[in-house]
Structures are given as structure tokens and as C-alpha cells.
Protein backbone atom coordinates (compact mmCIF):
# COMPACT_ATOMS: atom_id res chain seq x y z
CA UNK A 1 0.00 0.00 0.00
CA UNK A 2 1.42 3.16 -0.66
CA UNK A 3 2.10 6.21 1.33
CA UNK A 4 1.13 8.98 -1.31
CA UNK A 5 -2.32 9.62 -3.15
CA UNK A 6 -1.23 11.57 -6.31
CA UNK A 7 -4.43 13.64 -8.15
CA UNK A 8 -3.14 12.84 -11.63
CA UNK A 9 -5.91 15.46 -12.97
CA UNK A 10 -3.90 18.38 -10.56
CA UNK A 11 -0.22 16.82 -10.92
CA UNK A 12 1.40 19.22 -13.58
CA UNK A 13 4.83 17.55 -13.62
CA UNK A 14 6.66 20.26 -12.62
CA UNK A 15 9.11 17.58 -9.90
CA UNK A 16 9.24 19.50 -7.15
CA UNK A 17 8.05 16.94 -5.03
CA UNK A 18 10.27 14.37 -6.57
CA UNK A 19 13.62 17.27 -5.73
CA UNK A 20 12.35 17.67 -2.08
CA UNK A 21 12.07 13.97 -1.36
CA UNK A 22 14.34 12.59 1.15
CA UNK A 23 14.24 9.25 0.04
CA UNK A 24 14.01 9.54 -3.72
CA UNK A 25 10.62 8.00 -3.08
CA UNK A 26 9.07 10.52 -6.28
CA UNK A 27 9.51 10.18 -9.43
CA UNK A 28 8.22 12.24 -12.73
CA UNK A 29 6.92 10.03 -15.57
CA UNK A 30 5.23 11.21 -18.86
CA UNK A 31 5.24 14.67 -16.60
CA UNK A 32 3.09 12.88 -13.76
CA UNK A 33 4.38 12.49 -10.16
CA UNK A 34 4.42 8.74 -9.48
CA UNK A 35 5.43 6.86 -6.05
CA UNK A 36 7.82 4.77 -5.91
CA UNK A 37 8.37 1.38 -3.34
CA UNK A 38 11.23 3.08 -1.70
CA UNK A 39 10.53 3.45 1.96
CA UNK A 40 8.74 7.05 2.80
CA UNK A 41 9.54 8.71 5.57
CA UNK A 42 6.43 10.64 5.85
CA UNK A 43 7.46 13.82 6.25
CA UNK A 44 4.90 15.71 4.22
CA UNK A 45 7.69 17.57 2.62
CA UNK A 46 6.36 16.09 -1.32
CA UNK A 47 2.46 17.76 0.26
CA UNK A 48 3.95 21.19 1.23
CA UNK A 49 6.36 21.43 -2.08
CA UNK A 50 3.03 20.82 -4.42
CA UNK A 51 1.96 23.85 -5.86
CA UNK A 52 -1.34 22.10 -7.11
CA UNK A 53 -2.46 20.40 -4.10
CA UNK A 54 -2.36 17.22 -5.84
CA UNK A 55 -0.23 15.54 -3.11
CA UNK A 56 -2.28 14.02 -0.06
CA UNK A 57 -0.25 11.55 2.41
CA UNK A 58 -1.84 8.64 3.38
CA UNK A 59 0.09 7.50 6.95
CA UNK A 60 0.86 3.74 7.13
CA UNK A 61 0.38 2.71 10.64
CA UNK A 62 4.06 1.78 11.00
CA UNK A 63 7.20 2.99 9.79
CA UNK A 64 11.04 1.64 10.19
CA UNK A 65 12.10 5.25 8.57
CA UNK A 66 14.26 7.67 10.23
CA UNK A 67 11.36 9.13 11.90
CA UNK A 68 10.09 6.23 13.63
CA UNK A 69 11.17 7.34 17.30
CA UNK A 70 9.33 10.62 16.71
CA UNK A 71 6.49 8.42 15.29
CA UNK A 72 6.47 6.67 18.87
CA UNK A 73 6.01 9.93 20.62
CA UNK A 74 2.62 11.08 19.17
CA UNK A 75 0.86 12.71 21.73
CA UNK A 76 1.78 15.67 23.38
CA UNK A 77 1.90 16.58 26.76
CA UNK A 78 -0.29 19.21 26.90
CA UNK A 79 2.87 21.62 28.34
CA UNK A 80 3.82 25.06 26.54
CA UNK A 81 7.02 24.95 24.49
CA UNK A 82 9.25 27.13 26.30
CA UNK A 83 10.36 30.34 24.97
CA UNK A 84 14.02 29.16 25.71
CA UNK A 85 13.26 26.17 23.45
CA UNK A 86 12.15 28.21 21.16
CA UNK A 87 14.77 29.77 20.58
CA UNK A 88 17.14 27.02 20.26
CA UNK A 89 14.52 25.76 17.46
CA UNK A 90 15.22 29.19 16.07
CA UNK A 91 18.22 29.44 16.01
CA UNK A 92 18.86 25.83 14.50
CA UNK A 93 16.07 27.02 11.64
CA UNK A 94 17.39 30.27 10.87
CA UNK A 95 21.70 29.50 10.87
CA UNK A 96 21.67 30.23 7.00
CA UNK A 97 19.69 33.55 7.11
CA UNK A 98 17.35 32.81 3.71
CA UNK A 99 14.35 31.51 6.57
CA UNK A 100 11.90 33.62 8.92
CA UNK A 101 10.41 31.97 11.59
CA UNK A 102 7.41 32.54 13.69
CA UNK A 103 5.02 30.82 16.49
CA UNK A 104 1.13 31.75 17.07
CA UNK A 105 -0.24 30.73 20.82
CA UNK A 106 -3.01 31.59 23.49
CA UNK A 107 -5.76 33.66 22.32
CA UNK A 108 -3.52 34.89 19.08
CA UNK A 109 -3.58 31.07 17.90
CA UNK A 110 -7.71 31.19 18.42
CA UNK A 111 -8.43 34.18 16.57
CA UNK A 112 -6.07 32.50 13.66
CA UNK A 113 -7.43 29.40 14.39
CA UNK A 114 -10.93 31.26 13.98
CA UNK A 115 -10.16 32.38 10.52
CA UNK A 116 -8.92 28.96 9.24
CA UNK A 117 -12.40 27.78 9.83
CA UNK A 118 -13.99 30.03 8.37
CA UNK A 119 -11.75 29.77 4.74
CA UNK A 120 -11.74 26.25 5.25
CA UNK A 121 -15.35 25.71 5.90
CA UNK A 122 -16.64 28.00 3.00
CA UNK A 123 -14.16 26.00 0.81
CA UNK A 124 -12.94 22.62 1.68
CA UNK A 125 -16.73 21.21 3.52
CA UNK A 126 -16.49 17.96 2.11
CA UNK A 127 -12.74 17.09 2.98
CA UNK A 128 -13.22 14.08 5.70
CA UNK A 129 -10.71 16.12 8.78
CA UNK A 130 -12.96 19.10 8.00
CA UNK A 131 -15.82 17.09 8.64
CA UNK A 132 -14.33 16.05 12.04
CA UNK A 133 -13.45 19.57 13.09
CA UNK A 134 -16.73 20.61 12.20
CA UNK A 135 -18.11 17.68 14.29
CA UNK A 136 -15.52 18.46 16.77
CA UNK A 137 -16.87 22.10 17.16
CA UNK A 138 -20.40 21.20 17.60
CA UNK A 139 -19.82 18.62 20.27
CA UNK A 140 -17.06 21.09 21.76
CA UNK A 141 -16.39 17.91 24.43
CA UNK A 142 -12.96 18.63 26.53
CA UNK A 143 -11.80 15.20 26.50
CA UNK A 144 -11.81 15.13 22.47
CA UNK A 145 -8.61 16.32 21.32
CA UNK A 146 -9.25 19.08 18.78
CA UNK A 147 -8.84 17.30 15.41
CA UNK A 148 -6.57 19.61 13.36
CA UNK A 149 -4.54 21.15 16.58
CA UNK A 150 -4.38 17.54 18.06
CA UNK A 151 -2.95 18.27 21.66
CA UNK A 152 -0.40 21.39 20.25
CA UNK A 153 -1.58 25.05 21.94
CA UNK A 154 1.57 26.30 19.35
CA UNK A 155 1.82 26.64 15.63
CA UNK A 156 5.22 27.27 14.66
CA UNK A 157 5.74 28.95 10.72
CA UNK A 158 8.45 28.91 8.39
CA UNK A 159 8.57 31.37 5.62
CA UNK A 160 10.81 31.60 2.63
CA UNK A 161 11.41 32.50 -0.21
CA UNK A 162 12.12 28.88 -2.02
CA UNK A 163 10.71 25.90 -0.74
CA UNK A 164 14.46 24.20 -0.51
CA UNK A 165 15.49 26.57 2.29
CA UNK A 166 12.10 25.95 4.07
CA UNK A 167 12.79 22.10 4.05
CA UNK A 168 16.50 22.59 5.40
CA UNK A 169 15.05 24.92 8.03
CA UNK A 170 12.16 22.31 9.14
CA UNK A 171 14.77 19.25 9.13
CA UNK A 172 16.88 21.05 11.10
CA UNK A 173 13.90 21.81 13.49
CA UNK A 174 13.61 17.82 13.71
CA UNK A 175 16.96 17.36 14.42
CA UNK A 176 17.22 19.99 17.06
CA UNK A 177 13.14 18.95 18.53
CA UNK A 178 14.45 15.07 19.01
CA UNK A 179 16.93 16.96 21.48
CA UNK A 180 15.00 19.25 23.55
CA UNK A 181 12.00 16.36 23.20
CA UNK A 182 9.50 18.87 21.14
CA UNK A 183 7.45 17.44 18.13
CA UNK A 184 5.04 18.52 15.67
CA UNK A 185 3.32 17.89 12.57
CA UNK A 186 2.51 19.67 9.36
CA UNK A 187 -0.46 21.16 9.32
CA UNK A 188 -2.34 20.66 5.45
CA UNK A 189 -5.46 22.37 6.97
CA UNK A 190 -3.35 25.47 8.08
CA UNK A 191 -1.56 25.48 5.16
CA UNK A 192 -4.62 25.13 2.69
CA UNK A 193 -6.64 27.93 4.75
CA UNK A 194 -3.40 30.42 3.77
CA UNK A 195 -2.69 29.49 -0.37
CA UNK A 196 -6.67 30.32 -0.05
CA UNK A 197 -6.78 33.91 1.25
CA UNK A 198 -3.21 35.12 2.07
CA UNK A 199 -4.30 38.51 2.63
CA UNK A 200 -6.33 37.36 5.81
CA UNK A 201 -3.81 35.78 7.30
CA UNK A 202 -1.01 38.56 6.61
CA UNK A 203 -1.92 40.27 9.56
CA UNK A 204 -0.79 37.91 12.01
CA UNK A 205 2.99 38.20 10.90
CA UNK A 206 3.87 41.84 11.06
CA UNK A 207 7.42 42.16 9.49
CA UNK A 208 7.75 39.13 7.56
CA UNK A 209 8.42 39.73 4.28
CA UNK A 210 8.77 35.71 3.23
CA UNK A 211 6.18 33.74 2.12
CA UNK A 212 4.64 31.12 4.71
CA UNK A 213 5.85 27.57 3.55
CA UNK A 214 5.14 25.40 6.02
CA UNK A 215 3.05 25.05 9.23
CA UNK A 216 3.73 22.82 12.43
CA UNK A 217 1.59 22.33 15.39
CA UNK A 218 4.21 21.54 17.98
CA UNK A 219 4.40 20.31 21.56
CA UNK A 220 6.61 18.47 24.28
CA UNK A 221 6.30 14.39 23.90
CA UNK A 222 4.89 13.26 26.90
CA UNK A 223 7.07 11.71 29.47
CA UNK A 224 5.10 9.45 31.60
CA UNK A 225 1.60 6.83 30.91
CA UNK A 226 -0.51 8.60 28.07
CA UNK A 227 -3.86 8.57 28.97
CA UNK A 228 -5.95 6.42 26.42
CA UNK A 229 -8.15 8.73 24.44
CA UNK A 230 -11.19 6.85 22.70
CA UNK A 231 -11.62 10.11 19.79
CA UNK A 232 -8.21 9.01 19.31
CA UNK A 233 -8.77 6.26 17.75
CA UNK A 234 -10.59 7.28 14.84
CA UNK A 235 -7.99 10.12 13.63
CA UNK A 236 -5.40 8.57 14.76
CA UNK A 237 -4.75 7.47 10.76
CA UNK A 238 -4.97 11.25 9.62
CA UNK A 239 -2.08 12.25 12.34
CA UNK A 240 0.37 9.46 12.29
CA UNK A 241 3.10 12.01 11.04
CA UNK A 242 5.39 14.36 12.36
């Protein structure tokens, strides 16, 4: 089974996604993305790089790749993310200077939060996680993780110019998160809510002149028992990434 679902009708063969895999795990053929059997890492880096949307990732429910032990760790503790941890991430993320970096929290984080609803829900209704926020919303239950935040009260951005210096600056973030024990995933939702209406979103990142690349939901692993979460279980599938 494969790890990829490729819209062949969207795919425009451009290979971006096939020069930001990690693996090699792309290739282009008669100027269509196709997947190959290497192993993927699941990264979403091939999802972020599309400039069609045509990329959706499809999580396996195991995965021997190098990002297996942050695989293990996939609920968060519920803790803040420091602001000294931040800015170690930072300053692993920004060493080359072509990368801005930014993180949305408290009631900043709702109000953005607020407007990614309302693009997403005017546009994307019938995609099956917007469905479960939407459920999610109207049930509003406390023990119900929320569905495209997961856990993560932080969203930390990466903006760039080219999407090559953004996928340095967000595997460096990895490297430097498996040390201070922080993980995140990519947010598609987030990400799809800003290539729809940048200019809403602009005004919650004075002084960045970049454009926003990627979008992580981060958080510290937890570090004792995880408390068994029954909502879990049926997105579980749709968040088994980084």
C-alpha cells in the first residue's frame, strides 16, 4: 500500500516533489508524479512542495524510517514549548539567514485558528478532517482532542522564499526537537486555509516579508503513561506524522 495519493488530474509535472524527497521516493513520468516502493519517511515535505495540491499523504500505521522514534512519541503533553526552546529551534532554523520563523499561541492562535475555519469551511466542507473539526466544534467535548490542533496550543511557521530553504530549516527543526523532546506535525489544513486567502492571514505576521511555507503544530512528547483517548482512535490514521 502506498504512502502517497497523487491527483493525476492536478499533478502538472513540474518535480518539485520528486527534488524535495528525502528518500528519492518521487519520481516524474510522462510529466506525472508517481510513487515509488522506496521506503517514505512521511514527512509531508512532497504535500507542502506541491503547488497544485495534488499531493495528499496517506500515513501507514508503522514505519522503520528515520522518523520512527518521533512516530512513537505522538501525543503531546499538553505543556507550553518554552520560549528558551524556542529559541534554540530558532536558532537551528534560521543558521543560513534565507528563513523567517514565527510561532502563534493563546488567544492569538484562536483568533487565527478562527479564521482557518472560516476559509476552510466555506471551501474545503467535504474534505473528511474538515468534517471532524466541524463535528468536533459542535460537540465542543474537553476530552476530544481538537482534530486539526491535536494536543499542540503552538503553531510554529516557516517562511521563505524557495521551498528548498524551508525544508532545510524544518529538518533542522527535527533534528534539534528530538533533542529538547519537542514534536510537531505539518499542518495541510493550516496550510490550505493560507494558499486560499493570504491577505487574511497577513496580519498575524507583522514584518515578515517571506512567504509562509510550512506550518507545524508543535508540543513536548509526553514523558510518563498517556492517557488512552477513545476520539483518538478514529484520527489517529490522519495524524500518524510528524
Amino acid at each position: 500500500m502506498g504512502h502517497l495519493r497523487i491527483d493525476l488530474d492536478k499533478c502538472i509535472g513540474c518535480g518539485k516533489c520528486a527534488k524535495m524527497c528525502l528518500k528519492d521516493h518521487i519520481v516524474i513520468e510522462n510529466r506525472k508524479a508517481k510513487e515509488l516502493d522506496n521506503d517514505c519517511l512521511e514527512c509531508s515535505h512532497c504535500v507542502s512542495t506541491c503547488p497544485k495540491g495534488a499531493i495528499t499523504l496517506t500515513p501507514s500505521s508503522e514505519n522503520g524510517g528515520i522518523f520512527s522514534e518521533i512516530k512513537k512519541d505522538k501525543m503531546f503533553d499538553g505543556g507550553m514549548v518554552s520560549d528558551e526552546d524556542l529559541k534554540s529551534l530558532y536558532g537551528a532554523m534560521t543558521r543560513s539567514g534565507r528563513v523567517q520563523v514565527c510561532t502563534l499561541q493563546g488567544s492569538t492562535l484562536d483568533m487565527f485558528m478562527e479564521d482557518v475555519w472560516t476559509v476552510i469551511n466555506e471551501k474545503e466542507l467535504n474534505t473528511p478532517i474538515v468534517k471532524e473539526w466541524a463535528k468536533w466544534r459542535s460537540n465542543h467535548n474537553s476530552l476530544e482532542p481538537n482534530p486539526v490542533l491535536w494536543e499542540g496550543k503552538q503553531v510554529l511557521f516557516i517562511f521563505a522564499n524557495g521551498i528548498d530553504s524551508a525544508v532545510d530549516a524544518s529538518n533542522r527543526m527535527i533534528v534539534k526537537g528530538l533533542e529538547l523532546r519537542i514534536r510537531g506535525f505539518h499542518s495541510n489544513i493550516i496550510m490550505s486555509a493560507v494558499t486560499l486567502d493570504r491577505e487574511r492571514f497577513a496580519k498575524y505576521f507583522p514584518g515578515i516579508d517571506k512567504e509562509m511555507r510550512m506550518a507545524y503544530v508543535i508540543g513536548h512528547v509526553r514523558r510518563f503513561v498517556e492517557p488512552v483517548f477513545k476520539p483518538m482512535k478514529k484520527i489517529k490514521g490522519i495524524f500518524d506524522r510528524i
